[in-house]
N, C-alpha and C. Protein backbone atom coordinates (compact mmCIF):
# COMPACT_ATOMS: atom_id res chain seq x y z
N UNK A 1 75.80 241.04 106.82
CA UNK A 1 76.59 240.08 106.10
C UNK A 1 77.01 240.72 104.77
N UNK A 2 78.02 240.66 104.24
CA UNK A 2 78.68 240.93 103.17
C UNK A 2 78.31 239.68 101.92
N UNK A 3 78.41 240.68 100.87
CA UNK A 3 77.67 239.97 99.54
C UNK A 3 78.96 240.48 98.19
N UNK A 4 78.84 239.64 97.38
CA UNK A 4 80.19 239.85 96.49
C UNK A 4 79.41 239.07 95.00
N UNK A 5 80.18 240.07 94.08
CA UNK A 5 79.91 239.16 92.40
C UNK A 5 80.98 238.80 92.03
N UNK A 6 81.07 237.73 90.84
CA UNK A 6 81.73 237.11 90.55
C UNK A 6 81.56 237.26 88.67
N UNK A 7 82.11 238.10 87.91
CA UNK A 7 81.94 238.51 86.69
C UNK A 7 83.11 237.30 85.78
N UNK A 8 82.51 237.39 84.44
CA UNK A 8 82.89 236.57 83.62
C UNK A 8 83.47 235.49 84.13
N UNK A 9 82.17 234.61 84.78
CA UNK A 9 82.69 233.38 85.15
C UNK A 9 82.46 232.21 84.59
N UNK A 10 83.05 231.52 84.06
CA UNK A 10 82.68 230.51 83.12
C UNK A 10 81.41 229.69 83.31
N UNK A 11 80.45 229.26 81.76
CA UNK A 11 79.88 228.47 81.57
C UNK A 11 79.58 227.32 82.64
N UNK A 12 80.85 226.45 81.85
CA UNK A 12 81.24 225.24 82.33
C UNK A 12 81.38 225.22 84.26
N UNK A 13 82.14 225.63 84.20
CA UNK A 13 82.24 226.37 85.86
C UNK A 13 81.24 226.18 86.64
N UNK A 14 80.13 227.16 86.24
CA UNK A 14 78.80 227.37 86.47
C UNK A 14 77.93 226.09 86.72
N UNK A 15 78.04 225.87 85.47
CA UNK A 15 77.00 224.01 85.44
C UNK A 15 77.53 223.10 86.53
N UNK A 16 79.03 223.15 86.52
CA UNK A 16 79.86 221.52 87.29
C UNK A 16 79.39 222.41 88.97
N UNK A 17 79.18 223.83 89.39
CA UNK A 17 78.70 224.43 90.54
C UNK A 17 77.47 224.14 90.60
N UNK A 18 76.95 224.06 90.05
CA UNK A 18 75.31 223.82 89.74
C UNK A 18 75.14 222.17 90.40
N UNK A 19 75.94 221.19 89.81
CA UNK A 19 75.69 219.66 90.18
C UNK A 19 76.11 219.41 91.12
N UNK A 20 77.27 219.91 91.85
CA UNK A 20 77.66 219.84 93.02
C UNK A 20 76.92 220.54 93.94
N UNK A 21 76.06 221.10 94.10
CA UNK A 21 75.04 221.67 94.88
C UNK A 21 74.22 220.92 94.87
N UNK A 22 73.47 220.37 93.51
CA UNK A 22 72.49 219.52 93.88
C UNK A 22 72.83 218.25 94.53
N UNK A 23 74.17 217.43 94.24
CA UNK A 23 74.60 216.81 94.93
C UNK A 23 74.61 216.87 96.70
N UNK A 24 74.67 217.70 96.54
CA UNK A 24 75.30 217.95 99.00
C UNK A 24 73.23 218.54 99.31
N UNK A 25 72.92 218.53 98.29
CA UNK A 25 71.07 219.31 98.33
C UNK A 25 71.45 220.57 99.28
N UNK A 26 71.75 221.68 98.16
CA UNK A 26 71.81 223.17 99.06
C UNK A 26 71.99 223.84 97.59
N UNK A 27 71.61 225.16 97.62
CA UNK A 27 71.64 225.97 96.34
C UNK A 27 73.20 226.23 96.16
N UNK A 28 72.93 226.51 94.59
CA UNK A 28 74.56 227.11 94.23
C UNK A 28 74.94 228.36 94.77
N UNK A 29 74.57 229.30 95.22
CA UNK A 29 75.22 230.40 96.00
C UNK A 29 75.44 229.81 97.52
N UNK A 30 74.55 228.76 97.85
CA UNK A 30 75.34 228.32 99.59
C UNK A 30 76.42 226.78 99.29
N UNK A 31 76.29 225.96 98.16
CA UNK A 31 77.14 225.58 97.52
C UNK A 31 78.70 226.45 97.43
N UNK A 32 78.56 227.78 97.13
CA UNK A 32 79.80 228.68 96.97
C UNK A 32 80.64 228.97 98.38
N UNK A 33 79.64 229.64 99.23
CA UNK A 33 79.63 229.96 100.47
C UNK A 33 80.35 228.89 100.68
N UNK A 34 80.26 227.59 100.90
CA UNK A 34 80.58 226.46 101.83
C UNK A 34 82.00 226.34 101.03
N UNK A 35 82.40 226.38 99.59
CA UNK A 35 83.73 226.48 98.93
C UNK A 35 84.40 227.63 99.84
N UNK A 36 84.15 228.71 99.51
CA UNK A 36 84.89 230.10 99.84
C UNK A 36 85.22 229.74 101.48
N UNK A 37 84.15 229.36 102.38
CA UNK A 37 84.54 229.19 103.82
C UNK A 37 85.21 228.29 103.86
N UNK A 38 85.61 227.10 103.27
CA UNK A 38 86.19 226.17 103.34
C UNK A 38 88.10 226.23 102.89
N UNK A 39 87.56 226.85 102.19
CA UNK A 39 89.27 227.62 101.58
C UNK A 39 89.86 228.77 102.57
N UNK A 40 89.06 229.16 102.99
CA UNK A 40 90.05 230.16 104.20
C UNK A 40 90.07 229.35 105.42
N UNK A 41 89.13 228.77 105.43
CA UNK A 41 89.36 228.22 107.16
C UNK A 41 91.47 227.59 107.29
N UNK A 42 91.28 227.91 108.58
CA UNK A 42 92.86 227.83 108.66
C UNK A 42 92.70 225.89 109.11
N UNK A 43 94.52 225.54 108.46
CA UNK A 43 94.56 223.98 108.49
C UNK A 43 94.86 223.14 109.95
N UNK A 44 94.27 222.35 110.16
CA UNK A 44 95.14 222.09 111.88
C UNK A 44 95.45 220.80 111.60
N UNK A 45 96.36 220.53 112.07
CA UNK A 45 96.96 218.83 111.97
C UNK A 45 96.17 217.64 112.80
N UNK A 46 96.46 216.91 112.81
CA UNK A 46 96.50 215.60 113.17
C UNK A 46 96.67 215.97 114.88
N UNK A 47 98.08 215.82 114.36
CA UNK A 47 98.52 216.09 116.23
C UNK A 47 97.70 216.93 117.10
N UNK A 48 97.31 218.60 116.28
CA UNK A 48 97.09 219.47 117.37
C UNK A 48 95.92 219.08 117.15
N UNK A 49 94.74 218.78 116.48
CA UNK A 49 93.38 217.82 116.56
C UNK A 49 93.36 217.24 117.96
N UNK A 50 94.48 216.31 117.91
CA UNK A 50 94.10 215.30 119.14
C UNK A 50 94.40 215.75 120.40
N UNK A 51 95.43 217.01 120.29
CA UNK A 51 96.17 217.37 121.53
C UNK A 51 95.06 218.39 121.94
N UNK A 52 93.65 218.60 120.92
CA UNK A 52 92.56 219.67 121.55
C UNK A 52 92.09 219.03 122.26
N UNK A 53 91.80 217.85 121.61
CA UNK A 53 90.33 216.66 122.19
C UNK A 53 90.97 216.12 123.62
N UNK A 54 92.12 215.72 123.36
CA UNK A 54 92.28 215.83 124.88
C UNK A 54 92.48 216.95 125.83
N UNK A 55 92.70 217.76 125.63
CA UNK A 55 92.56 218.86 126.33
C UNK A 55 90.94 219.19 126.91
N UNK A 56 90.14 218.93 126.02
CA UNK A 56 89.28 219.10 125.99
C UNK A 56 88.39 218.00 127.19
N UNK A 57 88.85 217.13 127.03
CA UNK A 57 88.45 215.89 128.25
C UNK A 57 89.49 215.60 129.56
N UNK A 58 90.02 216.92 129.67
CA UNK A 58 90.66 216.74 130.78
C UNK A 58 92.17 216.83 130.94
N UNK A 59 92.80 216.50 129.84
CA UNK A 59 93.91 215.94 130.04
C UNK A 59 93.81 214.03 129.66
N UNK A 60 95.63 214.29 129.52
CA UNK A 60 95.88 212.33 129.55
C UNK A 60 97.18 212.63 130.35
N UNK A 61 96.74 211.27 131.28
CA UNK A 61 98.42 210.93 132.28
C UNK A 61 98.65 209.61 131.70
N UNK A 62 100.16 209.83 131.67
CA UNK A 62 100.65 208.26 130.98
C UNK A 62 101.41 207.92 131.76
N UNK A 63 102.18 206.77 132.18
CA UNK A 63 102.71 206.65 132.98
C UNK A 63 103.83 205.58 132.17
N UNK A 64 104.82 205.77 131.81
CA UNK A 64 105.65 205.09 130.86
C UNK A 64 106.80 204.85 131.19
């Protein structure tokens, strides 16, 4: 696994990272982790959401 620093990073920054960790109860470096993975993960809509889940159960026939 790959490991990275983060130099002259603010105070303030730091602390409001600090409460939001204790908040979700996980340390501030897996607090970060869960930011950083969360910001790259790629966006999926609505639509293609639902058009997985059904895919995922089979298919839907409509008959209209």
């Amino acid at each position: 696994m790959s490991s990275a620093s983060i130099r002259n990073f603010p105070e303030e920054t730091h602390r409001a990272l600090k409460l939001r960790a204790a908040r979700h109860g996980r340390s501030t470096e897996a607090e970060i982790r869960s930011i950083l993975e969360n910001a790259v993960q790629p966006r999926v809509g609505l639509g293609s959401a639902l058009a997985a889940i059904g895919r995922s159960l089979g298919g839907v026939e409509l008959d209209l």
